[in-house]
PDB file of N, CA and C in Angstrom:
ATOM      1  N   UNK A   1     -27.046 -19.476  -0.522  1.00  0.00           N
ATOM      2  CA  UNK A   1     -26.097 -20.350   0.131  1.00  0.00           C
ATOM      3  C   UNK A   1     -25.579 -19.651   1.382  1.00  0.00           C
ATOM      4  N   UNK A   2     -25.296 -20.585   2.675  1.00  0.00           N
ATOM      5  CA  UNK A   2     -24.987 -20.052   3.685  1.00  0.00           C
ATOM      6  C   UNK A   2     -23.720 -20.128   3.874  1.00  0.00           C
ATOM      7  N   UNK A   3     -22.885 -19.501   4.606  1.00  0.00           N
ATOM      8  CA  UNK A   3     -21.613 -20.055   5.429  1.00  0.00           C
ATOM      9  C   UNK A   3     -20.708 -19.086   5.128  1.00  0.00           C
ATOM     10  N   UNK A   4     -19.184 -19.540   5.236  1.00  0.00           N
ATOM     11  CA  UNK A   4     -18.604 -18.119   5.236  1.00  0.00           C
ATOM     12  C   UNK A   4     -17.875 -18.122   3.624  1.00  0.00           C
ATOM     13  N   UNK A   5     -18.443 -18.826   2.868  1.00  0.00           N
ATOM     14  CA  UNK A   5     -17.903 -18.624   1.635  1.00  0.00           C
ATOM     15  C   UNK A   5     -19.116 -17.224   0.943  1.00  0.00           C
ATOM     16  N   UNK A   6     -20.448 -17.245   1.779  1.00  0.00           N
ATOM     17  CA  UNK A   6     -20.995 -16.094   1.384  1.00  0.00           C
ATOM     18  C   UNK A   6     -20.944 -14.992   2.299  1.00  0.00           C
ATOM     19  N   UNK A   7     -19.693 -14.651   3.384  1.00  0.00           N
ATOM     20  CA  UNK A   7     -19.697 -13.727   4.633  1.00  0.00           C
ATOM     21  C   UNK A   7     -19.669 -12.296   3.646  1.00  0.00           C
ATOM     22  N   UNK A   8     -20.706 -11.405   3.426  1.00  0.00           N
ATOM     23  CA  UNK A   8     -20.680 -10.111   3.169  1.00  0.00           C
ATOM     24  C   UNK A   8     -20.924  -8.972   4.336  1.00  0.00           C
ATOM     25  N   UNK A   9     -20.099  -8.094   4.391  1.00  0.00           N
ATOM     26  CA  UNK A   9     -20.193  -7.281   5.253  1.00  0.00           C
ATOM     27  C   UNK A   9     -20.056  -5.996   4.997  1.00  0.00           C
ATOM     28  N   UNK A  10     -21.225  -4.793   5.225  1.00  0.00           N
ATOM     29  CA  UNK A  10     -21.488  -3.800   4.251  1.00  0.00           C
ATOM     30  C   UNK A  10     -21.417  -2.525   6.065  1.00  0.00           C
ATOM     31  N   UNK A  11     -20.133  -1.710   6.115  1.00  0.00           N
ATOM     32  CA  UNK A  11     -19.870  -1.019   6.956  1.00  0.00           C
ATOM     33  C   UNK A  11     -19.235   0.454   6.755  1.00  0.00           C
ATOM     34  N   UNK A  12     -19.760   1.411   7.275  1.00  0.00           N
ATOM     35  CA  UNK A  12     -20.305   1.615   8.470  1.00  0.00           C
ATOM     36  C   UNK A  12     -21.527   1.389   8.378  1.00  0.00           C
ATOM     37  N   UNK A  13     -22.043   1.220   9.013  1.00  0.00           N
ATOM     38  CA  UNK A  13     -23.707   0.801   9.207  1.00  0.00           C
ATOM     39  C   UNK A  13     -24.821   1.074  10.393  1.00  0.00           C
ATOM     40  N   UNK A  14     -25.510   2.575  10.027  1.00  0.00           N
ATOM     41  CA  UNK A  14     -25.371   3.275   9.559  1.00  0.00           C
ATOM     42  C   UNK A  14     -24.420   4.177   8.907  1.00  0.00           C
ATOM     43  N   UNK A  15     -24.311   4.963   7.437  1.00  0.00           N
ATOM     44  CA  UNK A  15     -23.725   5.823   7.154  1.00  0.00           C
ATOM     45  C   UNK A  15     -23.855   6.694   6.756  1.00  0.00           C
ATOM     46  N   UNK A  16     -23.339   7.858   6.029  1.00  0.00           N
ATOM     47  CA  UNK A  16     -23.139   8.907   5.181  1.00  0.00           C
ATOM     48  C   UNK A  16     -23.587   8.892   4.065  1.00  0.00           C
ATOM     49  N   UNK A  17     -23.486   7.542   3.710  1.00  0.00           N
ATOM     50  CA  UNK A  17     -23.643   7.671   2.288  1.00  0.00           C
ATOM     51  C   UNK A  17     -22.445   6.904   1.379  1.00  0.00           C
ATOM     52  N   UNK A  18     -21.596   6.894   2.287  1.00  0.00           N
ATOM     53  CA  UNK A  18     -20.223   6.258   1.957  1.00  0.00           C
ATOM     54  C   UNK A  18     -19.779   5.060   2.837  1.00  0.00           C
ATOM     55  N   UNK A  19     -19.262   4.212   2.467  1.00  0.00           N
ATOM     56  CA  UNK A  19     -19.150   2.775   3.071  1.00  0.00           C
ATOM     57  C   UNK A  19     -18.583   1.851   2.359  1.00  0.00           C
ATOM     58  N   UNK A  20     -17.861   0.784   2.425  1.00  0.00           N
ATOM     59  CA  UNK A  20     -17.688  -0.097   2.411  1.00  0.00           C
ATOM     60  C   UNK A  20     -18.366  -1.616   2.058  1.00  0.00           C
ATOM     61  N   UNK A  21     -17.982  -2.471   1.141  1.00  0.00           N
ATOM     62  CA  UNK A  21     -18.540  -3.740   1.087  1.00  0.00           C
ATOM     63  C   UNK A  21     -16.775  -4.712   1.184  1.00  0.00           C
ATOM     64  N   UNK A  22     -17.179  -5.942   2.166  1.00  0.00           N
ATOM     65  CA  UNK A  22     -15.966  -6.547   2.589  1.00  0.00           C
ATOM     66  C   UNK A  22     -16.876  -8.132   2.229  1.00  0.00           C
ATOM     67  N   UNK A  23     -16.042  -8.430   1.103  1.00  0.00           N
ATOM     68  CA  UNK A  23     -17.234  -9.956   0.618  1.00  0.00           C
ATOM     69  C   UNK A  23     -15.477 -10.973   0.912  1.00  0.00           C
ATOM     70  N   UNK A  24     -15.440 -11.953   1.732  1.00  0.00           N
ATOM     71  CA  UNK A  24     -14.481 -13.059   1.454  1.00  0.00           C
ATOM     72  C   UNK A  24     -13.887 -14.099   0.485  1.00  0.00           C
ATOM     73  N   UNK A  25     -14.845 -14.270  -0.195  1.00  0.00           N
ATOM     74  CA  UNK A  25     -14.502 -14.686  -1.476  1.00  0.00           C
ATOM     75  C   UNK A  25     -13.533 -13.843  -2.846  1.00  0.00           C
ATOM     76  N   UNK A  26     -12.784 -14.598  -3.232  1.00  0.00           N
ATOM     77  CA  UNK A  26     -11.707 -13.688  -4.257  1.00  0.00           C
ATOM     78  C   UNK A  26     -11.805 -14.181  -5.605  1.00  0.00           C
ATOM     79  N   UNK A  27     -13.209 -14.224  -5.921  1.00  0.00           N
ATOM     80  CA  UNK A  27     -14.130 -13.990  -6.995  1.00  0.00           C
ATOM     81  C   UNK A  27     -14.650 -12.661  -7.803  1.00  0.00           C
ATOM     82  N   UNK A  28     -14.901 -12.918  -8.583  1.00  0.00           N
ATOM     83  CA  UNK A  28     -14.719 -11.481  -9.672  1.00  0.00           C
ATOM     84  C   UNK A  28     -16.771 -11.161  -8.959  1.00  0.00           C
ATOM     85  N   UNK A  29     -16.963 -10.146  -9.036  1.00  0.00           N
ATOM     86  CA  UNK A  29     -18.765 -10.064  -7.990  1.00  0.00           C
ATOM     87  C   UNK A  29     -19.181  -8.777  -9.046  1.00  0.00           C
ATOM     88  N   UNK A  30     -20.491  -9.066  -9.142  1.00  0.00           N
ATOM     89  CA  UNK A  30     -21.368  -7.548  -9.435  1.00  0.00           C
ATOM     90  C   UNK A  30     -21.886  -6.734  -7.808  1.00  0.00           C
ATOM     91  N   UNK A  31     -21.959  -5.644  -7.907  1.00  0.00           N
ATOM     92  CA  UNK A  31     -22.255  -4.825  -6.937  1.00  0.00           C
ATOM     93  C   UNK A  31     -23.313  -4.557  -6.905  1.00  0.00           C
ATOM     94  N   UNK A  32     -24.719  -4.377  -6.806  1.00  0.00           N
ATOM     95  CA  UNK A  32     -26.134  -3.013  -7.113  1.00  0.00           C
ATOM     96  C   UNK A  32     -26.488  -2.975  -5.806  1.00  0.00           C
ATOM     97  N   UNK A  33     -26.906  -1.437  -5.732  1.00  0.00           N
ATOM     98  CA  UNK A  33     -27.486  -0.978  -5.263  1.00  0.00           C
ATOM     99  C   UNK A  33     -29.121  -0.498  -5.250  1.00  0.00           C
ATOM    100  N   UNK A  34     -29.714  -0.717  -4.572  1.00  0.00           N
ATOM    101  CA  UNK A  34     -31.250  -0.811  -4.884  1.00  0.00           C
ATOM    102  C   UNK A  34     -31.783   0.336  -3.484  1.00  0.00           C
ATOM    103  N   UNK A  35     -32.548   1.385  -4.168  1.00  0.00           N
ATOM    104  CA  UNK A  35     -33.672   2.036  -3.109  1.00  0.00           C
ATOM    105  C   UNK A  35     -34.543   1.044  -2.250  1.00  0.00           C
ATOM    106  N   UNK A  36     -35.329   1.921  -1.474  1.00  0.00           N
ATOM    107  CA  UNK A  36     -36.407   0.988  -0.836  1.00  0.00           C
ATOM    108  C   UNK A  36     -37.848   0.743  -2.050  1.00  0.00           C
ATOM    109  N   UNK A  37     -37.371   1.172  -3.173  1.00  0.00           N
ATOM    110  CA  UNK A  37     -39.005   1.088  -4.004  1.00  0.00           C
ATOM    111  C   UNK A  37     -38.273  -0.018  -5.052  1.00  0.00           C
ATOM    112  N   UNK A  38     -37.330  -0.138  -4.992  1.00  0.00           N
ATOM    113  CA  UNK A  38     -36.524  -1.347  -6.204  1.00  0.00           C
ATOM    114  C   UNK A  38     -36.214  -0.593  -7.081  1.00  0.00           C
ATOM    115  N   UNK A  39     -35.203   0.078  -7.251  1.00  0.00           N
ATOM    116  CA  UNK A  39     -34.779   1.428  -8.293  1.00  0.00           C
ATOM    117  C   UNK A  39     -33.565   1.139  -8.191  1.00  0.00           C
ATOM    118  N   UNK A  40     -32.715   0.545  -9.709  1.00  0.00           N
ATOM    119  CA  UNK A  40     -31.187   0.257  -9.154  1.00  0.00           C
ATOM    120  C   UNK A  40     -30.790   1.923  -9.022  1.00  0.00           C
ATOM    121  N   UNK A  41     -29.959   2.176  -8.337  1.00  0.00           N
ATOM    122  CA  UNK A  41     -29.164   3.587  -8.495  1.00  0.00           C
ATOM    123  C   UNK A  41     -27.752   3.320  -8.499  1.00  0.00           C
ATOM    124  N   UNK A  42     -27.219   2.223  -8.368  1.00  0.00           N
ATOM    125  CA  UNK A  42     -25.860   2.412  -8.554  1.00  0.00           C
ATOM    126  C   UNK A  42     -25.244   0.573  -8.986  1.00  0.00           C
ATOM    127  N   UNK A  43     -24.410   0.176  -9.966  1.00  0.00           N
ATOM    128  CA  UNK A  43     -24.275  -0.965 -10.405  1.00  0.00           C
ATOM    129  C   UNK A  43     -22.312  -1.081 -10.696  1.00  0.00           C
ATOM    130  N   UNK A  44     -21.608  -1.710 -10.559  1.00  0.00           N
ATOM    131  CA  UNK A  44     -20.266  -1.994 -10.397  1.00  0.00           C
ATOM    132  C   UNK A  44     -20.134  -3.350 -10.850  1.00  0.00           C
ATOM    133  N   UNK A  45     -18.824  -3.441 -10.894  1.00  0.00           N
ATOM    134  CA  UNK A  45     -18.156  -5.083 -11.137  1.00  0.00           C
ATOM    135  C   UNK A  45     -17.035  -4.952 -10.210  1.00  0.00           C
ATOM    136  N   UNK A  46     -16.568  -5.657  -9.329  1.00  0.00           N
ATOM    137  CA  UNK A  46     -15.706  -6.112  -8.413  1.00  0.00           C
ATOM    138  C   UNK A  46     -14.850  -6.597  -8.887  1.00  0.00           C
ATOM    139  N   UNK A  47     -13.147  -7.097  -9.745  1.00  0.00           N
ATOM    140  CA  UNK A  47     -12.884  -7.997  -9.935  1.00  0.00           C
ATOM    141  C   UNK A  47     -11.900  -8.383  -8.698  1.00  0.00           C
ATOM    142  N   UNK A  48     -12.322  -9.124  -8.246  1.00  0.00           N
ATOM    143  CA  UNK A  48     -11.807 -10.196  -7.138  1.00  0.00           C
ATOM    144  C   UNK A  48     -11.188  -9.244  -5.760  1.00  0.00           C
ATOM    145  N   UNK A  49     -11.459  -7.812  -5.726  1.00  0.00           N
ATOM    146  CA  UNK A  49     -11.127  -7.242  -4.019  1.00  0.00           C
ATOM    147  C   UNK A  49     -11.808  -7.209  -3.271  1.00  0.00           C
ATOM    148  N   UNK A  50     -11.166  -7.862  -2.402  1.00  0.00           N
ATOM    149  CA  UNK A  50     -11.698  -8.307  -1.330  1.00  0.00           C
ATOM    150  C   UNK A  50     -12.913  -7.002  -0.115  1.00  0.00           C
ATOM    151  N   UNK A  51     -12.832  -5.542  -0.389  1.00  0.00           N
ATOM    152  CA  UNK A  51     -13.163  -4.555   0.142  1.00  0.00           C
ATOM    153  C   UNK A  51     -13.222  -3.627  -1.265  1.00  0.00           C
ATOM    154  N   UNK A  52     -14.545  -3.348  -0.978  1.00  0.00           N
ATOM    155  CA  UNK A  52     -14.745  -2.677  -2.338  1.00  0.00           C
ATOM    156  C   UNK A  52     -15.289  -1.256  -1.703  1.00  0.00           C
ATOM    157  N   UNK A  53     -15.230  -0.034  -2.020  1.00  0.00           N
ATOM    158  CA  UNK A  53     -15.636   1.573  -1.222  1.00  0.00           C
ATOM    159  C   UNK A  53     -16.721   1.857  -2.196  1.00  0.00           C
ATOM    160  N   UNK A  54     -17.565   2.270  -1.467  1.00  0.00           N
ATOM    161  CA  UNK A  54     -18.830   3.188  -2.667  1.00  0.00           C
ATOM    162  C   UNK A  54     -19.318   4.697  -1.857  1.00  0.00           C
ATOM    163  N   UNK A  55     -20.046   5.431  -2.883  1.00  0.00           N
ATOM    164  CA  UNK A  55     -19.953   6.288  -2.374  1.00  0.00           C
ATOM    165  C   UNK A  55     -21.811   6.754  -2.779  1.00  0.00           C
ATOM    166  N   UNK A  56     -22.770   6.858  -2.344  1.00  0.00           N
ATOM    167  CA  UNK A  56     -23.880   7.164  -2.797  1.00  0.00           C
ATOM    168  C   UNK A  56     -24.445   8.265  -2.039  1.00  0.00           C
ATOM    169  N   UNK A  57     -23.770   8.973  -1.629  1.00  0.00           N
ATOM    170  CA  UNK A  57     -23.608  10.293  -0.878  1.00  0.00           C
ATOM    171  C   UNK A  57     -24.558  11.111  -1.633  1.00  0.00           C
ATOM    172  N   UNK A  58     -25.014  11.154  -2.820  1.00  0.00           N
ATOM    173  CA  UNK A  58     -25.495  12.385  -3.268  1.00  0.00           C
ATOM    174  C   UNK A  58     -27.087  11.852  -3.637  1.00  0.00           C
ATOM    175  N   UNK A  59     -27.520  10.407  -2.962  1.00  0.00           N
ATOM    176  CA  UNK A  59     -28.552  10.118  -3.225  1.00  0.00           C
ATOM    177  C   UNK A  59     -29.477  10.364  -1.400  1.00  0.00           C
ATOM    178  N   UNK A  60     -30.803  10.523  -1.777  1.00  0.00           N
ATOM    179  CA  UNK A  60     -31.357  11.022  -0.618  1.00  0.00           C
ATOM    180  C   UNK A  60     -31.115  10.137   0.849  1.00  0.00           C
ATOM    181  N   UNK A  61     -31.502  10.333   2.020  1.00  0.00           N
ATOM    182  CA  UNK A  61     -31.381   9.928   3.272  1.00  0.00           C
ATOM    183  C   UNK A  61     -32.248   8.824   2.985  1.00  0.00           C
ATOM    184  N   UNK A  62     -31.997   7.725   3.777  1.00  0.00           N
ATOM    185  CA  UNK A  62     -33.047   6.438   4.015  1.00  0.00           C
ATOM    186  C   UNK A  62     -32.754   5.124   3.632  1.00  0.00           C
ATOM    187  N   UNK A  63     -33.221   3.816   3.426  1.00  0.00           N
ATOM    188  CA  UNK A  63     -32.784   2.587   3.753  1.00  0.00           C
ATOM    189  C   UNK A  63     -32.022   2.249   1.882  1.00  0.00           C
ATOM    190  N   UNK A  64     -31.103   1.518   1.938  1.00  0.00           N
ATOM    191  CA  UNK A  64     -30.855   0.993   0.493  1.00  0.00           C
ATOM    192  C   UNK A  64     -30.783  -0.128   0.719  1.00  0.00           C
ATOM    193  N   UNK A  65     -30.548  -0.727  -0.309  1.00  0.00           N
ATOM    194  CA  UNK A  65     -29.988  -2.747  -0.273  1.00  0.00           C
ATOM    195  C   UNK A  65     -29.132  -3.020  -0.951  1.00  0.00           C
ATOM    196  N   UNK A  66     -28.270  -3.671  -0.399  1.00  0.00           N
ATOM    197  CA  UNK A  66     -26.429  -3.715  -1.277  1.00  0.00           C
ATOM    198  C   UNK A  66     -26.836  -5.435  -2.103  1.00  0.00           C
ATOM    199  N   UNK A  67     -26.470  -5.362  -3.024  1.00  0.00           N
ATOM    200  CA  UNK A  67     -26.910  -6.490  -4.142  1.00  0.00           C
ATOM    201  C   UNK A  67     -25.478  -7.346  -4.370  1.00  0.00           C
ATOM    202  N   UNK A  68     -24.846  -8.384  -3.677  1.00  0.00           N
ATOM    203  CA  UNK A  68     -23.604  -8.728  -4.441  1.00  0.00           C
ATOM    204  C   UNK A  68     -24.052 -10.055  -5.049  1.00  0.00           C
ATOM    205  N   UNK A  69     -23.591 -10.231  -6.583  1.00  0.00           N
ATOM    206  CA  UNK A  69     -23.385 -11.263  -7.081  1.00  0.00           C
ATOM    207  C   UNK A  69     -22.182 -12.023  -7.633  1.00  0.00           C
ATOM    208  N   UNK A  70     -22.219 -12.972  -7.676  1.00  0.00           N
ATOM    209  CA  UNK A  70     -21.007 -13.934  -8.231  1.00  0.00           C
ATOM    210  C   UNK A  70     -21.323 -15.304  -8.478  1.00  0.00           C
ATOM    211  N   UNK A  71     -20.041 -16.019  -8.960  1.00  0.00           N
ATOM    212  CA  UNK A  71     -21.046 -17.373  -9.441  1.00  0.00           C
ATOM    213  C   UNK A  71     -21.533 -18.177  -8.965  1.00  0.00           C
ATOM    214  N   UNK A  72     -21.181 -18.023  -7.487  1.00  0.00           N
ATOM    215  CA  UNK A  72     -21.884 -18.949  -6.945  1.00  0.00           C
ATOM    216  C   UNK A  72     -23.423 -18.435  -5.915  1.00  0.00           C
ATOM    217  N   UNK A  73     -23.891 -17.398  -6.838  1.00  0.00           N
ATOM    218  CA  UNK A  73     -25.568 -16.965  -6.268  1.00  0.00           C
ATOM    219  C   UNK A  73     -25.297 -15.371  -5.677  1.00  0.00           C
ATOM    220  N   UNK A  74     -25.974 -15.227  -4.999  1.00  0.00           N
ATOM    221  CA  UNK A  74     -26.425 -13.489  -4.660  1.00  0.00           C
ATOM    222  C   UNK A  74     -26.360 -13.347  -3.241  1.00  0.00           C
ATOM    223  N   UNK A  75     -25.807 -12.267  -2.438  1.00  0.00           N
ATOM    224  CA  UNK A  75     -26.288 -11.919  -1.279  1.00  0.00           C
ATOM    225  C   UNK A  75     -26.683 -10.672  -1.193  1.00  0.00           C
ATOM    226  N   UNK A  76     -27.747 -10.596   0.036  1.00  0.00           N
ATOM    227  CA  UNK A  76     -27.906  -8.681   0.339  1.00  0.00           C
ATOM    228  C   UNK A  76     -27.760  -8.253   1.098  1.00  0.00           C
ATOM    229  N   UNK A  77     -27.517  -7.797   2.003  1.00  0.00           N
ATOM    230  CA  UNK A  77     -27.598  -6.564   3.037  1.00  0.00           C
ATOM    231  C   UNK A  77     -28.148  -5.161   2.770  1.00  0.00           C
ATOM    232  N   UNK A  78     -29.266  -4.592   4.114  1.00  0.00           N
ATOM    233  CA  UNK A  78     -29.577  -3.263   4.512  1.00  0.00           C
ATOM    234  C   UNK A  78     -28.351  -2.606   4.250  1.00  0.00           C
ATOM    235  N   UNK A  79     -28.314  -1.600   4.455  1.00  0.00           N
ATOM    236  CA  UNK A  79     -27.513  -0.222   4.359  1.00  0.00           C
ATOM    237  C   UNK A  79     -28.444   1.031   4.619  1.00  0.00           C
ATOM    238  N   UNK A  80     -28.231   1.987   5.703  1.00  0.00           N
ATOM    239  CA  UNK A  80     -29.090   3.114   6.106  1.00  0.00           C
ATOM    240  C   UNK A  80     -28.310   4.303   6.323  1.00  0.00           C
ATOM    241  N   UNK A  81     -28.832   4.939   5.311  1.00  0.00           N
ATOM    242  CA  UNK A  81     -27.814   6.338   5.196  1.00  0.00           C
ATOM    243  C   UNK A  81     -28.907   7.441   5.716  1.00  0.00           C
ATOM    244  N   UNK A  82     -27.733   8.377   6.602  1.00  0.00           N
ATOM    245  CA  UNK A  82     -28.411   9.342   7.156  1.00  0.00           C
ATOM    246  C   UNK A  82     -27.630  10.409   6.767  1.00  0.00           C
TER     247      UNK A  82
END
């Protein structure tokens, strides 16, 4: 689904390793994190904040994919940690 009931925004972008997810909706969300080979490495539950902090700092350099779900379907965004 498009529009700004699904606006996710996953910053700094590039990062560290550490960053931010800013989803608009004030819905309870799952979080995952996925490598570039499809390997979850990191999984959360959101309940309803609006800016959620993660920290995957201790996983290697290179592209991830931020996974948010909620009830009304899934979004993703890149994420590139250097």
């Amino acid at each position: 689904m498009l529009g700004e009931e699904n606006n996710l925004m996953v910053f700094p972008n590039p990062s560290n390793g550490i960053f931010s997810i800013n989803h608009n909706n004030n819905k309870p969300q799952t979080i995952e994190i996925f490598n570039i080979v499809g390997a979850k490495i990191y999984s959360a539950t959101n309940n309803v904040k609006s800016k959620y902090d993660i920290d995957i700092s201790q996983y290697p350099k290179g592209i991830y994919f931020v996974k948010v779900y909620d009830e009304d379907g899934d979004h993703t965004e890149k994420i590139v940690v250097q």
